[in-house]
PDB file of N, CA and C in Angstrom:
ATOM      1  N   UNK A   1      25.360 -69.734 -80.465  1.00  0.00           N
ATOM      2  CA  UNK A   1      25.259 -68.319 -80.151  1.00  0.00           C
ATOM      3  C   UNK A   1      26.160 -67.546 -81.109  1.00  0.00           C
ATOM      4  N   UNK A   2      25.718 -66.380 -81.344  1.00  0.00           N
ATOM      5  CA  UNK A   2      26.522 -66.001 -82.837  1.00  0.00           C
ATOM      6  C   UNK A   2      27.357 -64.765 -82.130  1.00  0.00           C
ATOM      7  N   UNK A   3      28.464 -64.733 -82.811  1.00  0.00           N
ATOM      8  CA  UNK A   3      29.720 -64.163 -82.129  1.00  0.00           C
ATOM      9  C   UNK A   3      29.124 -62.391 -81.771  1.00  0.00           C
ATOM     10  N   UNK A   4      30.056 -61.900 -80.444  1.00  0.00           N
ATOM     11  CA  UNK A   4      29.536 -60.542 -80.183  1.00  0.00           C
ATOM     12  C   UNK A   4      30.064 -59.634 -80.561  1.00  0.00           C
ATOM     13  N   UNK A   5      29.174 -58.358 -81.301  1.00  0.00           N
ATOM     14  CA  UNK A   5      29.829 -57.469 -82.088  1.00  0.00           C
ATOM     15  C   UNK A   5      30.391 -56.603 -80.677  1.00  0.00           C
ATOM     16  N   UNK A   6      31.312 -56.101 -81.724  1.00  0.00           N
ATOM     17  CA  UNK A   6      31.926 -54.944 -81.320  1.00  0.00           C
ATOM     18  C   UNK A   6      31.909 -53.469 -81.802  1.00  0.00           C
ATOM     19  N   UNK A   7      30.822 -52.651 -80.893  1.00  0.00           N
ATOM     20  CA  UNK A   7      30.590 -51.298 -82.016  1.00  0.00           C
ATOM     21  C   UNK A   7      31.725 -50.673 -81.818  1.00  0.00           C
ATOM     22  N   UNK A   8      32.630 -49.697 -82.837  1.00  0.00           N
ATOM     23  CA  UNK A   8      33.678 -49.181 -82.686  1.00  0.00           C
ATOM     24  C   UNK A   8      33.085 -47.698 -81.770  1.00  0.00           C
ATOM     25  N   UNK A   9      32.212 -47.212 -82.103  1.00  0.00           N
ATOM     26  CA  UNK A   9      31.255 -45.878 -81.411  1.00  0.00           C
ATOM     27  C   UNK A   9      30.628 -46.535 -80.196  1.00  0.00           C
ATOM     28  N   UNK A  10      30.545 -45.539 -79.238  1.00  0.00           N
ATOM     29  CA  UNK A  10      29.734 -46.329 -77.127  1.00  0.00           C
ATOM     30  C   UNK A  10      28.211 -46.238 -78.033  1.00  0.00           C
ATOM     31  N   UNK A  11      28.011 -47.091 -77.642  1.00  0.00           N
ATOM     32  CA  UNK A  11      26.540 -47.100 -77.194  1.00  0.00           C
ATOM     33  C   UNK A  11      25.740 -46.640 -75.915  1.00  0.00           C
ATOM     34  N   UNK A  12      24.804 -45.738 -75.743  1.00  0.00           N
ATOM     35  CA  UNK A  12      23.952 -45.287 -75.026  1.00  0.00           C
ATOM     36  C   UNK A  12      22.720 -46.390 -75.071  1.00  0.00           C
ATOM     37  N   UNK A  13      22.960 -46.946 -73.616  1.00  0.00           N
ATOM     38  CA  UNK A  13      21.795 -48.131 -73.195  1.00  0.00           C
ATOM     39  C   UNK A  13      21.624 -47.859 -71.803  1.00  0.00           C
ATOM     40  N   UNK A  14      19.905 -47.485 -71.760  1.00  0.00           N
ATOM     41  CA  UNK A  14      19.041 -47.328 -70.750  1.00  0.00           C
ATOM     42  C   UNK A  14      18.445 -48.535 -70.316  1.00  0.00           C
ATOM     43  N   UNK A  15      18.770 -48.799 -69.123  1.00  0.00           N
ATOM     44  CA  UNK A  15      18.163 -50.704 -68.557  1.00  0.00           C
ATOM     45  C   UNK A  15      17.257 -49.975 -66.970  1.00  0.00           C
ATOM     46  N   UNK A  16      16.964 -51.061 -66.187  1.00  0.00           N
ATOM     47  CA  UNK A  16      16.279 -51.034 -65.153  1.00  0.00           C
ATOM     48  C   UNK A  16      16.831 -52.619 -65.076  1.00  0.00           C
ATOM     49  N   UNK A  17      17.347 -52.060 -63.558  1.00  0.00           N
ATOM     50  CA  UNK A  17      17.648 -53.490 -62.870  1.00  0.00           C
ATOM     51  C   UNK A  17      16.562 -53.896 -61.635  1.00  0.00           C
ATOM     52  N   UNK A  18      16.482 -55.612 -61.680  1.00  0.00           N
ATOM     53  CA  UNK A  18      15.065 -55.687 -60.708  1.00  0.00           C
ATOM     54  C   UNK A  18      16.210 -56.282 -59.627  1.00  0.00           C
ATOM     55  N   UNK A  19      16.180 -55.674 -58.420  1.00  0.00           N
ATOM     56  CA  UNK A  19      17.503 -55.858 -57.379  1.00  0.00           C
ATOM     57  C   UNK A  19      16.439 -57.172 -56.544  1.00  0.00           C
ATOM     58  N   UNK A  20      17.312 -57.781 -55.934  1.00  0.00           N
ATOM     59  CA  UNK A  20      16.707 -58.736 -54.528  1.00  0.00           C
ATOM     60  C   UNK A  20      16.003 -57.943 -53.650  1.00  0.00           C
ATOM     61  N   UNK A  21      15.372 -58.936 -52.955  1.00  0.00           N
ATOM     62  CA  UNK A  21      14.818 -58.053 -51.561  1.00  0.00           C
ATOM     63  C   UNK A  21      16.092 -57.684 -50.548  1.00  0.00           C
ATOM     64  N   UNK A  22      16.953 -58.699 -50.470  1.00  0.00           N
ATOM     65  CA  UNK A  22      17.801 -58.817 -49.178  1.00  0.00           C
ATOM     66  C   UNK A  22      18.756 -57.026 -49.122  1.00  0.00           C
ATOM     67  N   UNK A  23      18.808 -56.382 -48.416  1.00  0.00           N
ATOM     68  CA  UNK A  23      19.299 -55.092 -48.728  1.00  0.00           C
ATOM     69  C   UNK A  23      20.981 -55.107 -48.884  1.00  0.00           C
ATOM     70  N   UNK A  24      21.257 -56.029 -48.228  1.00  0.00           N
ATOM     71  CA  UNK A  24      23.239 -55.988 -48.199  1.00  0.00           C
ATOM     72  C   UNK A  24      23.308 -56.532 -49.583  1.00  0.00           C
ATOM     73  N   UNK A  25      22.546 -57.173 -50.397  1.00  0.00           N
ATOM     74  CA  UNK A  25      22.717 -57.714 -51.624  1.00  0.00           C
ATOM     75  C   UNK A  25      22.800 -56.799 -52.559  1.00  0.00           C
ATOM     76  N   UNK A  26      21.787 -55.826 -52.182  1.00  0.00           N
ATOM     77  CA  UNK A  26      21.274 -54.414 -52.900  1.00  0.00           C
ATOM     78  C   UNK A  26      22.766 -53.649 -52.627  1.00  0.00           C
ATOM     79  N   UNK A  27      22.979 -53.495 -51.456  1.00  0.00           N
ATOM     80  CA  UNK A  27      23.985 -52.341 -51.671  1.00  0.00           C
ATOM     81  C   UNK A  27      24.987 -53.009 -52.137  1.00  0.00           C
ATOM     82  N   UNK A  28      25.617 -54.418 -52.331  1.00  0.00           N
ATOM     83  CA  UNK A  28      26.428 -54.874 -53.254  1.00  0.00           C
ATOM     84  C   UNK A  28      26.542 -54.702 -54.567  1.00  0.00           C
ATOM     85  N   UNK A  29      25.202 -54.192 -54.875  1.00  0.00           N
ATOM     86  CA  UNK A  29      24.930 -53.923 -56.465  1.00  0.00           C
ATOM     87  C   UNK A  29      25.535 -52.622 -56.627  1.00  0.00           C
ATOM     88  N   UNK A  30      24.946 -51.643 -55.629  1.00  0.00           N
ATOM     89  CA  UNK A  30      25.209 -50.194 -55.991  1.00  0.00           C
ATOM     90  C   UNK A  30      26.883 -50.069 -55.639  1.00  0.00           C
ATOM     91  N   UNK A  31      27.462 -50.835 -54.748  1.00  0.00           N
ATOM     92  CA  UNK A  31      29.200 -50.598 -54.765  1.00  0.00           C
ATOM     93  C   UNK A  31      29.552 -51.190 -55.697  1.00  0.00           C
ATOM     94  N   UNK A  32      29.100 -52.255 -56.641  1.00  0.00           N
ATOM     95  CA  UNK A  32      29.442 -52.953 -57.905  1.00  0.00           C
ATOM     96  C   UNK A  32      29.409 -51.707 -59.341  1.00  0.00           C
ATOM     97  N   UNK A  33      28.706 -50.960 -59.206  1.00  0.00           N
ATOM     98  CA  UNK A  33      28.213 -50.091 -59.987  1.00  0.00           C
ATOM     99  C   UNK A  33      29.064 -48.932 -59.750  1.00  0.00           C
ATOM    100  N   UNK A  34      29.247 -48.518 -59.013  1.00  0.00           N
ATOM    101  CA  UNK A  34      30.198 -47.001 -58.124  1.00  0.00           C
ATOM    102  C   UNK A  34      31.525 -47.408 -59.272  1.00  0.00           C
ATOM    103  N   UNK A  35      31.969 -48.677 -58.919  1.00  0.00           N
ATOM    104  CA  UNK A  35      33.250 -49.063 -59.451  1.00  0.00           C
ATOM    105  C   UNK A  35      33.230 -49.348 -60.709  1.00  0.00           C
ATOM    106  N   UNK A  36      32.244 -49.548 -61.314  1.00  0.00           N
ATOM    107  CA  UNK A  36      32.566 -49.832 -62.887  1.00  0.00           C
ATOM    108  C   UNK A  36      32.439 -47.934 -63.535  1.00  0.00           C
ATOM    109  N   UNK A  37      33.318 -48.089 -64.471  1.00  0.00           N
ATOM    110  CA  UNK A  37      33.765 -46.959 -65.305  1.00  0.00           C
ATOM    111  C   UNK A  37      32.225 -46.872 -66.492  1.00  0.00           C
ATOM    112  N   UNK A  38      31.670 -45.474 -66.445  1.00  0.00           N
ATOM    113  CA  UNK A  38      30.479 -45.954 -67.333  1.00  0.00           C
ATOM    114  C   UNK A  38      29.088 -45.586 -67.581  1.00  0.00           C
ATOM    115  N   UNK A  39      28.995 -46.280 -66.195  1.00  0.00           N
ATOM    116  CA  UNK A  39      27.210 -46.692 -65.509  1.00  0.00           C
ATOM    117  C   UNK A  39      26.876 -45.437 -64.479  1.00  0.00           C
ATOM    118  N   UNK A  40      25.753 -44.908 -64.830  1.00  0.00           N
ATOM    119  CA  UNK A  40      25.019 -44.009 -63.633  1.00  0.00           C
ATOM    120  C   UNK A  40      23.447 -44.684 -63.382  1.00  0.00           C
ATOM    121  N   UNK A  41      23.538 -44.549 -62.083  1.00  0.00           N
ATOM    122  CA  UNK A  41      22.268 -45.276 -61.532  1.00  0.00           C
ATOM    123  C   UNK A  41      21.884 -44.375 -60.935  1.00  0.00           C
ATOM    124  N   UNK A  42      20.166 -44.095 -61.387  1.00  0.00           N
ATOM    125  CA  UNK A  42      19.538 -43.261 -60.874  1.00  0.00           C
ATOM    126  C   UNK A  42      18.798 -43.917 -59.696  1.00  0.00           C
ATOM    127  N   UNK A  43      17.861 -42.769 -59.405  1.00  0.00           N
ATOM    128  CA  UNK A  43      17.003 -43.209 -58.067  1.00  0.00           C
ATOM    129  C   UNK A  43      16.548 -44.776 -57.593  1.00  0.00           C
ATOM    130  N   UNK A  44      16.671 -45.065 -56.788  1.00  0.00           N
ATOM    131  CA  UNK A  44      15.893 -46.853 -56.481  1.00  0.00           C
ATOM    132  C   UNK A  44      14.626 -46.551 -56.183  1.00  0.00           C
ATOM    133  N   UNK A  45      13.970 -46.985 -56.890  1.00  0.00           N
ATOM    134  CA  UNK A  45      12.316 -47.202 -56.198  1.00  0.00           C
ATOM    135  C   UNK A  45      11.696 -48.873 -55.893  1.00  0.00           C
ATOM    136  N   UNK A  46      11.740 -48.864 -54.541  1.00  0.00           N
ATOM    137  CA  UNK A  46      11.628 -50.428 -54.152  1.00  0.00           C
ATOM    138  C   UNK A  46      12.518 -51.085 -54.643  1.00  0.00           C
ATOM    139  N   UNK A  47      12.351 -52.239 -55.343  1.00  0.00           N
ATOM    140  CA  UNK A  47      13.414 -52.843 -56.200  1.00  0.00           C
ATOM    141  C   UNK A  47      13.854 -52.918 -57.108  1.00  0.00           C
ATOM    142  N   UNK A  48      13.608 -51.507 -58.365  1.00  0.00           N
ATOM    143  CA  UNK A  48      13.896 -50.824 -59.112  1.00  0.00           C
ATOM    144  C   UNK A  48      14.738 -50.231 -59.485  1.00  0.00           C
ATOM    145  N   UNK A  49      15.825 -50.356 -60.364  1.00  0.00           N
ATOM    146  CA  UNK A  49      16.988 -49.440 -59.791  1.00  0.00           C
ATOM    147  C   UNK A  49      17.000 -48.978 -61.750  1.00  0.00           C
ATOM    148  N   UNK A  50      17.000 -47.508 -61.966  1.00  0.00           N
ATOM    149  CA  UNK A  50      17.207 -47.479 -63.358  1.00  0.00           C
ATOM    150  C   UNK A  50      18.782 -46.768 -63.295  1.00  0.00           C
ATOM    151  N   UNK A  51      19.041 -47.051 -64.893  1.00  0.00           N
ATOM    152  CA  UNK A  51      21.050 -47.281 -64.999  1.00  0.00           C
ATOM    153  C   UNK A  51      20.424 -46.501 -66.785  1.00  0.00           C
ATOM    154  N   UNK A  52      21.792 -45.877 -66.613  1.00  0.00           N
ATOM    155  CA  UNK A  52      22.289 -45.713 -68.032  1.00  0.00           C
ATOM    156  C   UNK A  52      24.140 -45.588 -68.419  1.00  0.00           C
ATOM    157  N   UNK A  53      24.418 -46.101 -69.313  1.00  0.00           N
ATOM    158  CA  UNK A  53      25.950 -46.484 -69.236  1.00  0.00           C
ATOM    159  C   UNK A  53      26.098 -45.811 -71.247  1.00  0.00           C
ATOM    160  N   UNK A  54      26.755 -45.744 -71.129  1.00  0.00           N
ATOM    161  CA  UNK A  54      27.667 -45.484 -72.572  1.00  0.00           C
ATOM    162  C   UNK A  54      29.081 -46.737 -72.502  1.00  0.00           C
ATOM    163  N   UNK A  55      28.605 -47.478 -73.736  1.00  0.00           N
ATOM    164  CA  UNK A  55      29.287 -48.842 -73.837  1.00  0.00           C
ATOM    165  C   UNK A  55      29.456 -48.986 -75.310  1.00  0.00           C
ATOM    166  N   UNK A  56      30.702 -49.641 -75.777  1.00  0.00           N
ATOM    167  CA  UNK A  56      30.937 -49.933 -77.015  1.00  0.00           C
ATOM    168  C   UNK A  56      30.443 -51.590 -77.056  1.00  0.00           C
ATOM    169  N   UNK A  57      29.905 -52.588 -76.016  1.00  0.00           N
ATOM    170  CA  UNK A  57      30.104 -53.597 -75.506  1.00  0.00           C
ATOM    171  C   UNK A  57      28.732 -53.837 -75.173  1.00  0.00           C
ATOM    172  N   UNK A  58      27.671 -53.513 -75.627  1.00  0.00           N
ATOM    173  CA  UNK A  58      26.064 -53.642 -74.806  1.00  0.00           C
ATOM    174  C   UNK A  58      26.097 -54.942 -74.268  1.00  0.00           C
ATOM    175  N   UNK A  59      26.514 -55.929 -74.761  1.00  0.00           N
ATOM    176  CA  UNK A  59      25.859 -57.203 -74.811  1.00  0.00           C
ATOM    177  C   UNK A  59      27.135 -57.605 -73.356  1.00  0.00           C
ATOM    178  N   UNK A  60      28.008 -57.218 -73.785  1.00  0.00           N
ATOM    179  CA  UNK A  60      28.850 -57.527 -72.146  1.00  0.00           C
ATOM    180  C   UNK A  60      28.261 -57.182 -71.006  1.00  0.00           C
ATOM    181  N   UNK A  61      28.158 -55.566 -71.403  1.00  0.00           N
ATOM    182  CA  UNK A  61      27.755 -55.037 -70.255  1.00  0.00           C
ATOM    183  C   UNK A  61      26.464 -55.760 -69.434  1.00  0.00           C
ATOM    184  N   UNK A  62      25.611 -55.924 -70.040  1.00  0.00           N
ATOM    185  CA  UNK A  62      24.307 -56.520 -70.367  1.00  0.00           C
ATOM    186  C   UNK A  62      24.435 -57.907 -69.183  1.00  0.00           C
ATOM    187  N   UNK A  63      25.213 -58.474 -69.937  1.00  0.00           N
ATOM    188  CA  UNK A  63      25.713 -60.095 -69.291  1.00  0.00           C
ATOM    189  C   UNK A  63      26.585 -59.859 -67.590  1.00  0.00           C
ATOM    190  N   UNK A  64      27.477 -59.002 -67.681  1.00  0.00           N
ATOM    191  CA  UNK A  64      27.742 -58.289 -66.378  1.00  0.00           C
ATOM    192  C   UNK A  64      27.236 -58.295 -64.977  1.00  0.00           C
ATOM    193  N   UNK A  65      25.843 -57.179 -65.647  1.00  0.00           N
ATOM    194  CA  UNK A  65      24.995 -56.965 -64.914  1.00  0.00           C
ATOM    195  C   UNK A  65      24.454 -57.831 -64.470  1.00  0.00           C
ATOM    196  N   UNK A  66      24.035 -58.765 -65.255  1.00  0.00           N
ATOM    197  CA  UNK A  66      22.957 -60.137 -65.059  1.00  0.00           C
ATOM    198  C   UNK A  66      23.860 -61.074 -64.093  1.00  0.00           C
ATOM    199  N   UNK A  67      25.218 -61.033 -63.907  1.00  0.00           N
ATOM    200  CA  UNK A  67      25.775 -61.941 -62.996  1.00  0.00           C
ATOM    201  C   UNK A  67      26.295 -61.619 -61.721  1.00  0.00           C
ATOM    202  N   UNK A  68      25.696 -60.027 -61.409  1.00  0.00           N
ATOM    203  CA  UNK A  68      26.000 -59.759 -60.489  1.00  0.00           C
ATOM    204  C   UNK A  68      24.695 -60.913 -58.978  1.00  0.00           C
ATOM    205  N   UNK A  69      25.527 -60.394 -58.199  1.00  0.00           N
ATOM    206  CA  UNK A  69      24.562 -61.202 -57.131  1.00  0.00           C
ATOM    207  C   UNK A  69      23.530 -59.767 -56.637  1.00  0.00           C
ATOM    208  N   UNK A  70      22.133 -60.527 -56.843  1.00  0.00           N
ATOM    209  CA  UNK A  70      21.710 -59.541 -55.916  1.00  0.00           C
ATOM    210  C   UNK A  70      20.960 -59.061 -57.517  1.00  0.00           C
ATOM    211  N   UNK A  71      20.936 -58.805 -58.640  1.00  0.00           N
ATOM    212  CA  UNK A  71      20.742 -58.448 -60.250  1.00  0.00           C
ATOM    213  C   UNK A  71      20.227 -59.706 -60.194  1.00  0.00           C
ATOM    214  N   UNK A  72      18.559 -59.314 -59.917  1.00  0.00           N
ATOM    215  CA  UNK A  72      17.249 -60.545 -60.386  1.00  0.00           C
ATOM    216  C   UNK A  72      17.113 -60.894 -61.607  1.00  0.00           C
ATOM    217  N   UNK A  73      16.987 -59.361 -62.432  1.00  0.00           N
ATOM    218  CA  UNK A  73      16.515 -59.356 -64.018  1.00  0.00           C
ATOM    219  C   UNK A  73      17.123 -57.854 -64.244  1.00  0.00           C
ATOM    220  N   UNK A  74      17.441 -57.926 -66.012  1.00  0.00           N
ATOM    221  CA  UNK A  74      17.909 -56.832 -66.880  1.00  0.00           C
ATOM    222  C   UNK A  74      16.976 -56.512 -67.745  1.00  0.00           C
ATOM    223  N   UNK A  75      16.015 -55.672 -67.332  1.00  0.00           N
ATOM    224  CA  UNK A  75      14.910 -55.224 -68.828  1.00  0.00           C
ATOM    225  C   UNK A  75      16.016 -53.614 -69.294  1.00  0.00           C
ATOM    226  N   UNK A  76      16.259 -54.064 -70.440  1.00  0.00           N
ATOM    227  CA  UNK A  76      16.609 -52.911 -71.467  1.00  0.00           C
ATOM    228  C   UNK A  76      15.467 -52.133 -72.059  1.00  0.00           C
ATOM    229  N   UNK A  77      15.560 -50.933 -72.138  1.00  0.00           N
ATOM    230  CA  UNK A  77      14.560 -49.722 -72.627  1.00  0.00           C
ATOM    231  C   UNK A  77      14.559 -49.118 -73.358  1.00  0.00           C
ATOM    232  N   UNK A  78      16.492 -48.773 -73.694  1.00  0.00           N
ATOM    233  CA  UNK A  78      16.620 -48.055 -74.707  1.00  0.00           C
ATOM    234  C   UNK A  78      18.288 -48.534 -74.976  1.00  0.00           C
ATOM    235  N   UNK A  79      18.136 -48.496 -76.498  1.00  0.00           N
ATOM    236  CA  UNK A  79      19.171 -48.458 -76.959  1.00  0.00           C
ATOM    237  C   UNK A  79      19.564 -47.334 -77.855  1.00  0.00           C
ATOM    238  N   UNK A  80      20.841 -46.324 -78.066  1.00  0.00           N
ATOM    239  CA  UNK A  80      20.960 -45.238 -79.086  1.00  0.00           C
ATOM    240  C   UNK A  80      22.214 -45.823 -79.695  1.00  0.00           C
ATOM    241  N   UNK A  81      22.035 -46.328 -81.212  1.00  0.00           N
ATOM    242  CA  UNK A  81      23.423 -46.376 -81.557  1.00  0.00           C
ATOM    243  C   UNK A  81      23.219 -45.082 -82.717  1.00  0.00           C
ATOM    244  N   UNK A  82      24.283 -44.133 -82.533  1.00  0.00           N
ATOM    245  CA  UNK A  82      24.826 -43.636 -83.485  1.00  0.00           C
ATOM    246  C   UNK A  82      26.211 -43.745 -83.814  1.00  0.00           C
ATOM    247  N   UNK A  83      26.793 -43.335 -84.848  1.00  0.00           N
ATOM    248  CA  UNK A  83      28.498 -42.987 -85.324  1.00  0.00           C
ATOM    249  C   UNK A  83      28.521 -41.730 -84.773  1.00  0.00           C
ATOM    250  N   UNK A  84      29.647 -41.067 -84.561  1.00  0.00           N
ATOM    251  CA  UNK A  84      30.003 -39.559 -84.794  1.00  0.00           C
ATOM    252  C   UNK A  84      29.853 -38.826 -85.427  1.00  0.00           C
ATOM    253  N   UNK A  85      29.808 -39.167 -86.239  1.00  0.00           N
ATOM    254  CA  UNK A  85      29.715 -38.140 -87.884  1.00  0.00           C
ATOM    255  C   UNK A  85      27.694 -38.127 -87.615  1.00  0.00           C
ATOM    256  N   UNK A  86      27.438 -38.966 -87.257  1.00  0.00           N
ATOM    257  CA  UNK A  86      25.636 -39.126 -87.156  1.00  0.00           C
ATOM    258  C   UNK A  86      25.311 -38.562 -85.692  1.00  0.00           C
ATOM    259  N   UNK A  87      25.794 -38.312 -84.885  1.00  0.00           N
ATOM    260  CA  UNK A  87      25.485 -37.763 -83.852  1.00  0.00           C
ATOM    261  C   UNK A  87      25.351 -36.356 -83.687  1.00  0.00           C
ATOM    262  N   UNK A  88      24.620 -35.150 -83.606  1.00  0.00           N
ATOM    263  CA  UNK A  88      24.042 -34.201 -82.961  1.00  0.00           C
ATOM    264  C   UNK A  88      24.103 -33.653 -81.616  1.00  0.00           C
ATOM    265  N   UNK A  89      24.714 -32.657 -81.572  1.00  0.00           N
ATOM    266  CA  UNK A  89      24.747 -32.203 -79.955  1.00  0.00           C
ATOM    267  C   UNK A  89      23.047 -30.976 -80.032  1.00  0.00           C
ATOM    268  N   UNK A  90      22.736 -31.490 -78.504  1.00  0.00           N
ATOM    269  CA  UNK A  90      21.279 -30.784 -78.462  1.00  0.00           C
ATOM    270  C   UNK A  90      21.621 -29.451 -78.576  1.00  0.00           C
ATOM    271  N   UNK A  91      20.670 -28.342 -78.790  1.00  0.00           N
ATOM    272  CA  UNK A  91      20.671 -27.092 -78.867  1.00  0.00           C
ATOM    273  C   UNK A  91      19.464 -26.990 -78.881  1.00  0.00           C
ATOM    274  N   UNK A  92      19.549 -25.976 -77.968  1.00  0.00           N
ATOM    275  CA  UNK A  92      18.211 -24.609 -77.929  1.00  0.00           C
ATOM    276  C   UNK A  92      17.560 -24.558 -76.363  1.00  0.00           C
ATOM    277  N   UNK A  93      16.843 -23.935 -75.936  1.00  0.00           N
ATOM    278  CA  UNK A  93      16.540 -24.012 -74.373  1.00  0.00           C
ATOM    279  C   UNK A  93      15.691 -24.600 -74.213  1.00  0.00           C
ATOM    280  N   UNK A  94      15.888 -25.716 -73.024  1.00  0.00           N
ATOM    281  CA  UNK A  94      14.996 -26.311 -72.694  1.00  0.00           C
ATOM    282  C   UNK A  94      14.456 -26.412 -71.069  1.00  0.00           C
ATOM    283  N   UNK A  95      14.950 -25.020 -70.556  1.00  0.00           N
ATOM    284  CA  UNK A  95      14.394 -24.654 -69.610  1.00  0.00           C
ATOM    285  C   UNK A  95      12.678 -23.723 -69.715  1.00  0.00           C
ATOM    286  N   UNK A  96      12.153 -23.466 -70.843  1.00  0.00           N
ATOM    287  CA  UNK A  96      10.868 -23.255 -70.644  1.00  0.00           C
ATOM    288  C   UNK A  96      10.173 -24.162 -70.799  1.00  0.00           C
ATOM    289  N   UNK A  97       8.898 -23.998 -70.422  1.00  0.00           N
ATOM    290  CA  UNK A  97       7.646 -25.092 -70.500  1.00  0.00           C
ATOM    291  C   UNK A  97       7.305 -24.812 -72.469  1.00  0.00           C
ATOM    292  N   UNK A  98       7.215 -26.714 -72.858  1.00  0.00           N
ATOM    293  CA  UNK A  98       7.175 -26.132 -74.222  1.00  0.00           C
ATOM    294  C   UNK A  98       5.831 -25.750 -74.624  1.00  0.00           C
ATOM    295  N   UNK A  99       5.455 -25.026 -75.748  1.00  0.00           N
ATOM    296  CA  UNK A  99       4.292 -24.282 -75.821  1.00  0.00           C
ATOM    297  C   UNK A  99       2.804 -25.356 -76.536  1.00  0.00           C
ATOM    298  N   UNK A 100       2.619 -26.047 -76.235  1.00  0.00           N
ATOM    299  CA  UNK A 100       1.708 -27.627 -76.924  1.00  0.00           C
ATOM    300  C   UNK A 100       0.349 -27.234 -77.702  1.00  0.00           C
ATOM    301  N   UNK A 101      -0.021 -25.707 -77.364  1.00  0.00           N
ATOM    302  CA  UNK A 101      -1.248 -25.353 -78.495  1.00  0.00           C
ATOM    303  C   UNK A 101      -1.343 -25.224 -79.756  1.00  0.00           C
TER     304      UNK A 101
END
């Protein structure tokens, strides 16, 4: 196994965790999650749970997750690596409907 980098910049990684059926297992996940510094977990749908974390560490984090009890499977979705100097803050409104004609 070839050694794990270390990005000096977080990484932005979007996963979906596939939780157990058993529910005390489930909410072990989500108090596992409360407590790590990081991770926001959005809505659960059935046994669905989608996460996004800012990590310098993907591949830890990654491995983490996967050993929690109750964390069936880790499908990753998205990964954003940029530097700082390469990163962009959004601008402009994106409260209207955009115009697609």
């Amino acid at each position: 196994m070839p050694p794990t980098e270390v990005s000096p910049d977080p990484v932005v990684i979007s996963l979906v965790l596939r939780l157990a059926e058993d529910a005390v297992a489930r909410q072990a996940v989500l108090a596992a999650l409360r407590k790590h510094g990081g991770i926001e977990a959005g809505e659960q749908r059935d046994c669905w749970l989608p996460v996004v974390a800012e990590t310098a560490q993907p591949q830890e984090l990654h491995a983490w997750l996967e050993s929690l009890p109750g964390v069936m499977f880790v499908d990753v979705t998205f990964v954003e690596v940029a530097t700082e100097a390469e990163a962009q803050p959004c601008s402009g409104d994106f409260s209207q409907e955009p115009n697609l004609k």
